[in-house]
Protein backbone atom coordinates (compact mmCIF):
# COMPACT_ATOMS: atom_id res chain seq x y z
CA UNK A 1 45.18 -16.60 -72.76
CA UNK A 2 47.56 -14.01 -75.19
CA UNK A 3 50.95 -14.51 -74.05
CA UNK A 4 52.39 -14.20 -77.70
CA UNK A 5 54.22 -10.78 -77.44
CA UNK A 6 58.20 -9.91 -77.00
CA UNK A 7 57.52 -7.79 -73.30
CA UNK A 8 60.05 -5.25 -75.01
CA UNK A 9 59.47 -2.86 -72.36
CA UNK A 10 59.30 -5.46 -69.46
CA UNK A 11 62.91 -6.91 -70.91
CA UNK A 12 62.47 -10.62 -70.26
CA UNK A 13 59.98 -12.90 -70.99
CA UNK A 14 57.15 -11.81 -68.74
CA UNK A 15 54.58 -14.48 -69.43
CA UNK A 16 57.10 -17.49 -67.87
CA UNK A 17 57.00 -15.56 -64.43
CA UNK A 18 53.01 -14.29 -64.51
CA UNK A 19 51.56 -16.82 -66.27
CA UNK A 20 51.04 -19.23 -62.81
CA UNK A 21 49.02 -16.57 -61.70
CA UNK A 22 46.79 -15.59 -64.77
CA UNK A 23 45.89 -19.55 -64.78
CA UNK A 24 45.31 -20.16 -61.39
CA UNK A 25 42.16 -17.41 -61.45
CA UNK A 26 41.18 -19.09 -64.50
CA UNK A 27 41.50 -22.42 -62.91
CA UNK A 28 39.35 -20.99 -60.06
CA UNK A 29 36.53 -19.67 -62.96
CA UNK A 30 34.03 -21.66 -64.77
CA UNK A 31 35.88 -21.64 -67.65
CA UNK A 32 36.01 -25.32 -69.25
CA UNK A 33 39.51 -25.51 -71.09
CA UNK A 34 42.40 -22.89 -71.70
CA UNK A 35 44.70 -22.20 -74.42
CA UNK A 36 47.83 -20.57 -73.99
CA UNK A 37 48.62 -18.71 -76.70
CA UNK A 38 52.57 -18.19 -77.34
CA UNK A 39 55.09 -16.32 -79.73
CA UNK A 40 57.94 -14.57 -79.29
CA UNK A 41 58.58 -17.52 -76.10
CA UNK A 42 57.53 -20.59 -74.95
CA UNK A 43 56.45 -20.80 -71.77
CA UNK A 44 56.00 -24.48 -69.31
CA UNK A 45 52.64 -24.89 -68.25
CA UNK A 46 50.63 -28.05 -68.31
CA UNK A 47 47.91 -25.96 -70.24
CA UNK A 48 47.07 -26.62 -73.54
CA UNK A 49 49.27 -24.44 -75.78
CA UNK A 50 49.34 -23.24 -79.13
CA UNK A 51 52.05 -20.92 -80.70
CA UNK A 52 51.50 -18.58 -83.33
CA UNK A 53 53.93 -18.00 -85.97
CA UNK A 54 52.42 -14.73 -87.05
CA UNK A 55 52.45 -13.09 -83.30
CA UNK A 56 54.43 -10.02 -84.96
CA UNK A 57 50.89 -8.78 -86.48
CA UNK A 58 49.92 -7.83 -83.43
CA UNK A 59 47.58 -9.67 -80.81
CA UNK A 60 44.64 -10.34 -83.27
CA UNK A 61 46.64 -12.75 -84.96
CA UNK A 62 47.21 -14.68 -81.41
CA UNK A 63 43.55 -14.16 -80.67
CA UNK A 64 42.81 -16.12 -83.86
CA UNK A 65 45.37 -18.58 -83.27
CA UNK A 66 43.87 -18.99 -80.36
CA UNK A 67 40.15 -19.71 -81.29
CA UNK A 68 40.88 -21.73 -83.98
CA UNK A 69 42.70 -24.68 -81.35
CA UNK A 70 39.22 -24.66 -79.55
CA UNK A 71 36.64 -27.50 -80.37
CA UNK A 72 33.68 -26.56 -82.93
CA UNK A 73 31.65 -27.56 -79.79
CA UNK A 74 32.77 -24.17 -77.74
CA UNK A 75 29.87 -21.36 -78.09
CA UNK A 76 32.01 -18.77 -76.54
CA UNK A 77 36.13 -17.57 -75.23
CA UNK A 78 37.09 -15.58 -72.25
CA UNK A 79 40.02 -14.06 -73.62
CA UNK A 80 42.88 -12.94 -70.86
CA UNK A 81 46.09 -11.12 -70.66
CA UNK A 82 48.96 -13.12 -69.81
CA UNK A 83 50.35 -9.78 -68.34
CA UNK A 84 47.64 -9.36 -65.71
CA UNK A 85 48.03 -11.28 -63.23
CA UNK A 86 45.21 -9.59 -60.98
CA UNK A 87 42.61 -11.22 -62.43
CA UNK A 88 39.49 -12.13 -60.73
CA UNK A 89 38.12 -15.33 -60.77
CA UNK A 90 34.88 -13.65 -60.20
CA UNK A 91 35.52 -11.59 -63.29
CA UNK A 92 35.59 -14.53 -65.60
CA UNK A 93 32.46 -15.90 -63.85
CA UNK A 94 30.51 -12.77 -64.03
CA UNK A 95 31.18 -12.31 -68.20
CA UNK A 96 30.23 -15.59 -68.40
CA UNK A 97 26.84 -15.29 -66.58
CA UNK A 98 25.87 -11.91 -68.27
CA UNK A 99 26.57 -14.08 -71.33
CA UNK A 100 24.76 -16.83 -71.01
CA UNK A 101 21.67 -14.17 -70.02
CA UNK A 102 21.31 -12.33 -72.89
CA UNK A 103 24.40 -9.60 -72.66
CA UNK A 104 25.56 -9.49 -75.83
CA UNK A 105 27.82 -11.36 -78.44
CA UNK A 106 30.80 -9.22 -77.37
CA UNK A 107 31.49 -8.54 -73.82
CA UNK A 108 34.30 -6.32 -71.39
CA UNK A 109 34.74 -5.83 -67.68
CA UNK A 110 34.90 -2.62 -66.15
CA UNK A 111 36.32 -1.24 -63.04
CA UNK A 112 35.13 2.14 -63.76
CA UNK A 113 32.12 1.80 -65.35
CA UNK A 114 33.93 3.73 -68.41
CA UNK A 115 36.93 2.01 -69.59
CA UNK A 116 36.89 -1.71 -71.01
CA UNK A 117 39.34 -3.69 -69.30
CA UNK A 118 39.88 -7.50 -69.36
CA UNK A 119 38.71 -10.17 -69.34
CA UNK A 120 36.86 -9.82 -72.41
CA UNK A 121 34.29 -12.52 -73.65
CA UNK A 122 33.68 -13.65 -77.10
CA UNK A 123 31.06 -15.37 -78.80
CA UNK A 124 31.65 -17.81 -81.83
CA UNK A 125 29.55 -15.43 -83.86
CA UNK A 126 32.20 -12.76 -83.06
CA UNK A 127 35.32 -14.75 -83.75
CA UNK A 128 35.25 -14.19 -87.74
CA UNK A 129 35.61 -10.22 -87.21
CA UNK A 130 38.91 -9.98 -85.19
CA UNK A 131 41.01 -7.74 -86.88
CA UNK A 132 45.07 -7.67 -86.10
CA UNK A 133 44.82 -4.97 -83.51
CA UNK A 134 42.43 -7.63 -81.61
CA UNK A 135 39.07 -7.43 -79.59
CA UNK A 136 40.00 -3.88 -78.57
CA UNK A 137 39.00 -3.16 -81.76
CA UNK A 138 35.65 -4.26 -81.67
CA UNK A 139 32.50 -2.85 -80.02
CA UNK A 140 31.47 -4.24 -76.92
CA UNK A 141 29.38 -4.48 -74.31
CA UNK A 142 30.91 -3.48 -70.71
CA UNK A 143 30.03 -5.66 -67.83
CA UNK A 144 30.52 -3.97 -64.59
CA UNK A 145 33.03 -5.20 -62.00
CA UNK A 146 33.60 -2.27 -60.00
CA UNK A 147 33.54 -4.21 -57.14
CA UNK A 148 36.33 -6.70 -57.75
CA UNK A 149 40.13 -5.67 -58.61
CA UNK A 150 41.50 -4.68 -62.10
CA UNK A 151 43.76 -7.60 -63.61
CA UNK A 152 46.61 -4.84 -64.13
CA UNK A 153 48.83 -4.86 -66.94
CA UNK A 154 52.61 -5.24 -66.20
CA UNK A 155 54.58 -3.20 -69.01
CA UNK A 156 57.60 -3.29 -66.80
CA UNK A 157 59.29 -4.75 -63.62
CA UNK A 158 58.73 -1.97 -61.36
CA UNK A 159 54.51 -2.51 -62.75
CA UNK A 160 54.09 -5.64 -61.17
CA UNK A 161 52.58 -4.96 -57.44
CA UNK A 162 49.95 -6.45 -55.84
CA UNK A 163 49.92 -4.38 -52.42
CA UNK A 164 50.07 -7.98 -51.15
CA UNK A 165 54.36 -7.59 -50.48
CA UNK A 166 54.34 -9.80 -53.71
CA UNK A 167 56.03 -8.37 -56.84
């Protein structure tokens, strides 16, 4: 999970108040282990974390800080937004599945059947190419979630609604 950046526009540390929610769908997925990636602040979690010093180059350098704390033994990373705290369970599960059939080395959800959108899914093979501006950069193949609900991305205070009354 990227939580490395300075939330600027949010103006406080965004990750220490949607990070519980980002890791509870993950802990609800069939991912294995997660790593926390952190910069500009620490956050508390009891998830593995690892902080990169060179967060300011943008969040390819987090995504790499990232891999490189996962054992040689892992085949593949969901990579997640500490800023959307939407996201799907089901999400994760279904990169993961289209993955392990055959998909592609490089796979995105979509809501829109368009637009990539998080998570995104890595293979090892892919992890040498990630330049700074991160896996947005790369080509990839979209993996359709119309059906579940976008993970959102919370820029700012008034961003964060869930139509649940939570904000």
């Amino acid at each position: 999970m990227l939580a490395a950046g300075a939330a600027t526009r949010y103006g406080a540390p965004k990750q220490r108040l949607l990070l519980p929610r980002v890791l509870a769908a993950l802990d609800a997925s069939a991912v294995d282990d997660v790593v926390v990636v952190t910069g500009a602040y620490d956050v508390e979690t009891d998830a593995r974390v690892v902080h990169c010093d060179d967060w300011e180059r943008g969040p390819g350098a987090s995504l790499r800080s990232g891999l490189v704390a996962l054992s040689h033994k892992v085949t593949a990373a969901v990579v997640v937004l500490a800023d959307g705290p939407g996201l799907d369970p089901r999400a994760v599960d279904r990169l993961i599945d289209a993955w392990r059939n055959g998909a592609g080395e490089r796979l995105a959800a979509t809501y829109d059947g368009v637009n990539r959108s998080h998570p995104v899914l890595l293979a090892r093979s892919a992890w040498d190419e990630i330049p700074d501006e991160g896996a947005r950069a790369l080509a990839v193949t979209l993996i359709p979630c119309d059906d579940l609900r976008e993970p959102g991305d919370v820029d700012t205070p008034e961003g964060w609604s869930y139509g649940d009354g939570e904000s």
